[in-house]
N, C-alpha and C. Protein backbone atom coordinates (compact mmCIF):
# COMPACT_ATOMS: atom_id res chain seq x y z
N UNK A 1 -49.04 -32.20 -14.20
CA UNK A 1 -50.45 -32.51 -14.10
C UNK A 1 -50.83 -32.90 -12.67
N UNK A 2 -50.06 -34.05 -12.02
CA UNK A 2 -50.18 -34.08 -10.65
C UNK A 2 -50.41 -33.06 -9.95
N UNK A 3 -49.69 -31.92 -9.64
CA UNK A 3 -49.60 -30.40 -9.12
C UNK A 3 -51.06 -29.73 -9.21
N UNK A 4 -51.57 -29.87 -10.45
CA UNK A 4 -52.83 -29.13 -10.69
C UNK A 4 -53.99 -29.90 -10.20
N UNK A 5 -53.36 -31.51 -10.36
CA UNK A 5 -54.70 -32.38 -9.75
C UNK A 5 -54.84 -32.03 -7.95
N UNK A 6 -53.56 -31.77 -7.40
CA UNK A 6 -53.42 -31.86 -5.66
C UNK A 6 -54.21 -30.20 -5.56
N UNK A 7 -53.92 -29.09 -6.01
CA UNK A 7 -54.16 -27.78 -5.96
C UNK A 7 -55.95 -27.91 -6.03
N UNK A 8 -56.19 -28.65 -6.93
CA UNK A 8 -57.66 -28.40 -7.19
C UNK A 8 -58.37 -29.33 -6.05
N UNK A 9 -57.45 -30.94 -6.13
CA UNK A 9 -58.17 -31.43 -4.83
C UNK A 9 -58.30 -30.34 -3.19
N UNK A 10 -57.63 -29.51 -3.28
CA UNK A 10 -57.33 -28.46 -1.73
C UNK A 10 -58.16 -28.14 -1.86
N UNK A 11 -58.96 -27.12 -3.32
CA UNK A 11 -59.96 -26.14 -3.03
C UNK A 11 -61.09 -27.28 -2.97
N UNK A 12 -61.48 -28.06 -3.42
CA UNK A 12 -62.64 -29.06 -3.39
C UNK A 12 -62.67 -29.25 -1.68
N UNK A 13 -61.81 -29.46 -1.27
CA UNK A 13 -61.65 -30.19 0.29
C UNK A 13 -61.76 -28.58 0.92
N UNK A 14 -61.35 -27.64 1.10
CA UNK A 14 -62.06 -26.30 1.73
C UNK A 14 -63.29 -25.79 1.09
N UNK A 15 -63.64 -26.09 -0.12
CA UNK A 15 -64.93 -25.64 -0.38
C UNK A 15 -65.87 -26.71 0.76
N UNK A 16 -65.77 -28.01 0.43
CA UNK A 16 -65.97 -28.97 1.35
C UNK A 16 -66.45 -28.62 2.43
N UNK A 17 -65.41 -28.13 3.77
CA UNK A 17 -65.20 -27.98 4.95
C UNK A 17 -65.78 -26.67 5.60
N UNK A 18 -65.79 -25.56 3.96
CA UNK A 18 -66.91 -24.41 4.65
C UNK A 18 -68.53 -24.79 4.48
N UNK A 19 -68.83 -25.88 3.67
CA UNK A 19 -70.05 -25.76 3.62
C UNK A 19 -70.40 -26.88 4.74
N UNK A 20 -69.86 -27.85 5.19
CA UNK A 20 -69.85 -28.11 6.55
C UNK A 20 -70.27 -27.41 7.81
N UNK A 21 -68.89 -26.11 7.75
CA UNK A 21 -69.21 -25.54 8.96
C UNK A 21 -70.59 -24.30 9.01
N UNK A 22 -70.89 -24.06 7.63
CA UNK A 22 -71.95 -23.36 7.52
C UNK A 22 -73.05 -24.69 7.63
N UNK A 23 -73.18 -25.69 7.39
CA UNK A 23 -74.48 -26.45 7.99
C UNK A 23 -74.47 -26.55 9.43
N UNK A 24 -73.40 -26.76 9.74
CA UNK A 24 -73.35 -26.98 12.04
C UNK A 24 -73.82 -25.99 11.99
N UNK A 25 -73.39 -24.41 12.00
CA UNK A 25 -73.51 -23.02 12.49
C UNK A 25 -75.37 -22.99 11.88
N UNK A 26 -76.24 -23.31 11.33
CA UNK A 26 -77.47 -23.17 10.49
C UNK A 26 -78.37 -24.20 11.50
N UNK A 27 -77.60 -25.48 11.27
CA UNK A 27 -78.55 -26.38 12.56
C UNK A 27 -78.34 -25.70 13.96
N UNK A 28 -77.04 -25.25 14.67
CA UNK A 28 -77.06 -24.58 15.73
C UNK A 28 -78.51 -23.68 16.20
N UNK A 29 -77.97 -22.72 15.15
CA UNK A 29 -79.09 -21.37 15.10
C UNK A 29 -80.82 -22.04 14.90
N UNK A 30 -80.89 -23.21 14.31
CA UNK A 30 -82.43 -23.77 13.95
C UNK A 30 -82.82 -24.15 15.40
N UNK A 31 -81.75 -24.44 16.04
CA UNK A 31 -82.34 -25.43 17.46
C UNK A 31 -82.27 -24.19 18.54
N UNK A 32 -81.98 -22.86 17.98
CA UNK A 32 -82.49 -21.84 19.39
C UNK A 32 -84.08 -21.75 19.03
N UNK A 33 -84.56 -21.91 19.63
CA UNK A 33 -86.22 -21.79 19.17
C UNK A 33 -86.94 -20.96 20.45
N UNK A 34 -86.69 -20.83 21.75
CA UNK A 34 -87.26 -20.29 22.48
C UNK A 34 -86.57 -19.91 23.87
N UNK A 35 -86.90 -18.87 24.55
CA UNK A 35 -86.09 -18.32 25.66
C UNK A 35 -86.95 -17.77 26.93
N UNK A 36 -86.38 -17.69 28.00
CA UNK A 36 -87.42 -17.02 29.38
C UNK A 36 -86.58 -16.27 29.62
N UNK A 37 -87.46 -15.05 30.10
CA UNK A 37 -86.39 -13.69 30.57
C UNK A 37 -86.40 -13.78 32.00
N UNK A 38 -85.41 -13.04 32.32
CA UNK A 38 -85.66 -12.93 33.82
C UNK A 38 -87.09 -12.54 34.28
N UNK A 39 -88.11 -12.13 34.19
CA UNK A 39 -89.34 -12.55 34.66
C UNK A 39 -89.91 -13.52 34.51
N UNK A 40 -89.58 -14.48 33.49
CA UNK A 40 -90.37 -15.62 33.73
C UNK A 40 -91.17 -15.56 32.07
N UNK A 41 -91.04 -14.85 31.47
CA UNK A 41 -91.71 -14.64 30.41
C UNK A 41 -90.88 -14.93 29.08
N UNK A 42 -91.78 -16.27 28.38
CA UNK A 42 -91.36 -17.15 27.44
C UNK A 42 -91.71 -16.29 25.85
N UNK A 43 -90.33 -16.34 25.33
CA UNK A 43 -90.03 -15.74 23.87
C UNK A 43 -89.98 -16.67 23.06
N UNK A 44 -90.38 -16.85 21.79
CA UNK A 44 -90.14 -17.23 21.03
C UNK A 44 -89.93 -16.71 19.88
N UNK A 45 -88.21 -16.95 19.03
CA UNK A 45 -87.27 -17.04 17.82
C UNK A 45 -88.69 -16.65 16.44
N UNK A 46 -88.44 -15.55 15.86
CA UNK A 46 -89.46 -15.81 15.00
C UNK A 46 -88.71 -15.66 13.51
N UNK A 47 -87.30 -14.61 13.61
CA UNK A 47 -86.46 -14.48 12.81
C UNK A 47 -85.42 -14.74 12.82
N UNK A 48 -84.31 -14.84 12.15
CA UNK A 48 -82.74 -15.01 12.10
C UNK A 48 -82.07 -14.48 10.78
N UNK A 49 -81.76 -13.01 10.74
CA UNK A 49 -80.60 -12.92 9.74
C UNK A 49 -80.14 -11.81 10.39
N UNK A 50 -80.43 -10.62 8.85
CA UNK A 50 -79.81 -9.21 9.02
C UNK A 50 -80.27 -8.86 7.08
N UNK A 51 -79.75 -7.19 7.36
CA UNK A 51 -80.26 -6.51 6.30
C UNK A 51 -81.65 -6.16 5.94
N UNK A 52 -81.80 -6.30 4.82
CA UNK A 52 -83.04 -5.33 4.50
C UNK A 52 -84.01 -6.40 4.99
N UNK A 53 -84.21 -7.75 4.55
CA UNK A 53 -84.64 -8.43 5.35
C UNK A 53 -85.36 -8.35 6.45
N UNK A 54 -84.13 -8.14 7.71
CA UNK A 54 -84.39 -8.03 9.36
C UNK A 54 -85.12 -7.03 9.22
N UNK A 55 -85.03 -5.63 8.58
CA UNK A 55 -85.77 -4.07 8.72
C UNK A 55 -87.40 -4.49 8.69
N UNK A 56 -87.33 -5.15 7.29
CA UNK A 56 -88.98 -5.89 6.72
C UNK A 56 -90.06 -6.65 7.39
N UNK A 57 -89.00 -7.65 8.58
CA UNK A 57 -89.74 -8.41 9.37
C UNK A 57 -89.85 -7.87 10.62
N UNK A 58 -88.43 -7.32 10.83
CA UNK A 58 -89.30 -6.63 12.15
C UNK A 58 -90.09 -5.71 12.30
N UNK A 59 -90.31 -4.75 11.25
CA UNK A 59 -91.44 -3.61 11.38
C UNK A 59 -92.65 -4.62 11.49
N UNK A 60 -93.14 -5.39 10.56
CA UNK A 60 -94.51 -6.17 10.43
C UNK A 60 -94.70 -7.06 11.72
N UNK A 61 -93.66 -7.82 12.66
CA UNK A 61 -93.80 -8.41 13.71
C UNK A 61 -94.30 -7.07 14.71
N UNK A 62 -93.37 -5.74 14.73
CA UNK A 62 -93.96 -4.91 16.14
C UNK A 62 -95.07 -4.51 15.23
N UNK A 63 -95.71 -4.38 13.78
CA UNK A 63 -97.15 -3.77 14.16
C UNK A 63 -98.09 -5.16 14.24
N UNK A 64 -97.50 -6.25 13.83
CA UNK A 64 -98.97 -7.39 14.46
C UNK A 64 -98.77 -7.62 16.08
N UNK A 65 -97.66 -8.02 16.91
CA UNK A 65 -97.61 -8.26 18.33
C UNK A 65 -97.13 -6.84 19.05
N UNK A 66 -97.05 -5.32 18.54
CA UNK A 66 -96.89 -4.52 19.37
C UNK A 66 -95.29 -4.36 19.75
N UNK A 67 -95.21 -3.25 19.78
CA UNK A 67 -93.70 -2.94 20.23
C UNK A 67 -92.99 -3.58 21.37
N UNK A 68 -93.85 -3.62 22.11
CA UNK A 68 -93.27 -4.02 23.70
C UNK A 68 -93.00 -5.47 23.80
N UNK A 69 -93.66 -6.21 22.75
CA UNK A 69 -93.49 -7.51 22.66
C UNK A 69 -92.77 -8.28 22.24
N UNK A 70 -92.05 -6.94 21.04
CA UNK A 70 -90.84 -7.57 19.96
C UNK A 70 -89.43 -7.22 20.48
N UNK A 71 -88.22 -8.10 20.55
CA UNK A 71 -87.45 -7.76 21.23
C UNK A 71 -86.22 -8.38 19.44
N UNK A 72 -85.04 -7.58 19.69
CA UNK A 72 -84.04 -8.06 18.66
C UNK A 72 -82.65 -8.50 19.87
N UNK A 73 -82.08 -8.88 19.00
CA UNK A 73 -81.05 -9.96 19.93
C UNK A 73 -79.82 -9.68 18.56
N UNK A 74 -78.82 -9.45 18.82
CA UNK A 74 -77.75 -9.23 18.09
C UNK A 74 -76.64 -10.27 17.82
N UNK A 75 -76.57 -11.29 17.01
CA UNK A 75 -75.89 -12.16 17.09
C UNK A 75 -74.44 -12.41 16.67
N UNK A 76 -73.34 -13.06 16.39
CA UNK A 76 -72.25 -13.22 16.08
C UNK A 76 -72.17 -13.76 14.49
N UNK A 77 -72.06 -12.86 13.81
CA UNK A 77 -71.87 -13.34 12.13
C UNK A 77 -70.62 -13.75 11.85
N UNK A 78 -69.65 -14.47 12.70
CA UNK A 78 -68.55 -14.96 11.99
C UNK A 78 -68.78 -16.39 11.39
N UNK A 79 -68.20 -16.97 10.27
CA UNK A 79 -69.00 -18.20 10.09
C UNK A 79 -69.74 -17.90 8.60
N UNK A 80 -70.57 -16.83 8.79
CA UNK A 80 -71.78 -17.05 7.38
C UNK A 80 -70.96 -15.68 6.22
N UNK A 81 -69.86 -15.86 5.49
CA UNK A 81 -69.14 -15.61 4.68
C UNK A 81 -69.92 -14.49 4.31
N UNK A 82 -70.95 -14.58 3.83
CA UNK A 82 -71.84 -13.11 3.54
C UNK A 82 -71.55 -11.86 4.07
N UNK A 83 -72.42 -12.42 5.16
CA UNK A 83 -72.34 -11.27 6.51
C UNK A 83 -71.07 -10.69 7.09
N UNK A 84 -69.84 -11.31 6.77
CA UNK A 84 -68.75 -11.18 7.38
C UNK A 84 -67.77 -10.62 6.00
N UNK A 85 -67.82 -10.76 4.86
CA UNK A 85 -67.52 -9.72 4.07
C UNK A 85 -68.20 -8.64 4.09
N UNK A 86 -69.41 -8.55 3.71
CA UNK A 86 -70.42 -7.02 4.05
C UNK A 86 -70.38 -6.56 5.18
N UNK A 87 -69.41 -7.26 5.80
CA UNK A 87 -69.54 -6.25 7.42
C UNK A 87 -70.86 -6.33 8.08
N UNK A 88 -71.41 -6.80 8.11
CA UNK A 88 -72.99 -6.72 8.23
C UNK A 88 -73.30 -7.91 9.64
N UNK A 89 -74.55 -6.96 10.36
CA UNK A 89 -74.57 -7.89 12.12
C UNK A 89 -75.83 -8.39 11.52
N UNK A 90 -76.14 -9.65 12.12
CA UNK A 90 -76.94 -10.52 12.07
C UNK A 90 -78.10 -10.54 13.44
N UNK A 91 -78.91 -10.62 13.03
CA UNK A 91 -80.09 -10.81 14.36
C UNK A 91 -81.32 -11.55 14.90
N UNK A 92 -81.35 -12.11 15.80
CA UNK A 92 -82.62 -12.83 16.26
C UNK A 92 -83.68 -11.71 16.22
N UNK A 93 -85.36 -12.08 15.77
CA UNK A 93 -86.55 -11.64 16.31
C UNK A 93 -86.57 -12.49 17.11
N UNK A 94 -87.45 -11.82 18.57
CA UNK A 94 -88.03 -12.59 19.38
C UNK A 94 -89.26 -11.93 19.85
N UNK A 95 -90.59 -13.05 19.74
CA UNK A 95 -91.65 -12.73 20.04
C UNK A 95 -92.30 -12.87 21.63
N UNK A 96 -92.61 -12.21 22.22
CA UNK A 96 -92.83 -12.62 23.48
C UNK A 96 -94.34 -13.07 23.43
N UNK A 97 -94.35 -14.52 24.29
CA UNK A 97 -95.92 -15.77 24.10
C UNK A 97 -96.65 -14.72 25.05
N UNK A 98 -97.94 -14.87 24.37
CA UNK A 98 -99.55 -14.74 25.77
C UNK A 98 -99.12 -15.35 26.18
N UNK A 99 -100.06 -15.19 27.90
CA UNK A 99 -100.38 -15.93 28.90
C UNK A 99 -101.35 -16.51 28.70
């Protein structure tokens, strides 16, 4: 009985420790909120994933702010268990601000 109690305490303590590192990696990604390009011109984060999703929001972002305005950013999906079994890339929208 001991044996089965220590085995089950492991998975409790890694179930634990991934949903941990999936909250750091989630607050990380919440606190990118805005960027300047080399011209000087301030973007702002409007999306963050991938899949059918990303397809959905970014068509409707380039037809309300225009193509030239919407930029995608390709990010690192290791970390969000989903994305990294489905093989699947993850991505920033970024909206570029008026002047």
């Amino acid at each position: 009985m001991k044996n089965e109690e220590y085995y089950i305490s492991i998975g409790v303590v890694r179930f634990l420790a991934q949903n941990e590192k999936i909250r750091e990696l989630i607050a990380r990604e919440e606190s990118v909120r805005e960027r300047i390009d080399k011209k000087g011109e301030k973007w702002t984060k409007k999306y963050f994933g991938g899949g059918a999703h990303f397809l959905n929001w970014l068509e409707q972002y380039k037809e309300v702010y225009g193509e030239k305005n919407v930029e995608i950013e390709e990010i690192d999906s290791r970390g969000f268990g989903c994305f990294e079994r489905g093989n699947e890339k993850m991505y920033r929208i970024w909206v570029k601000e008026k002047k």
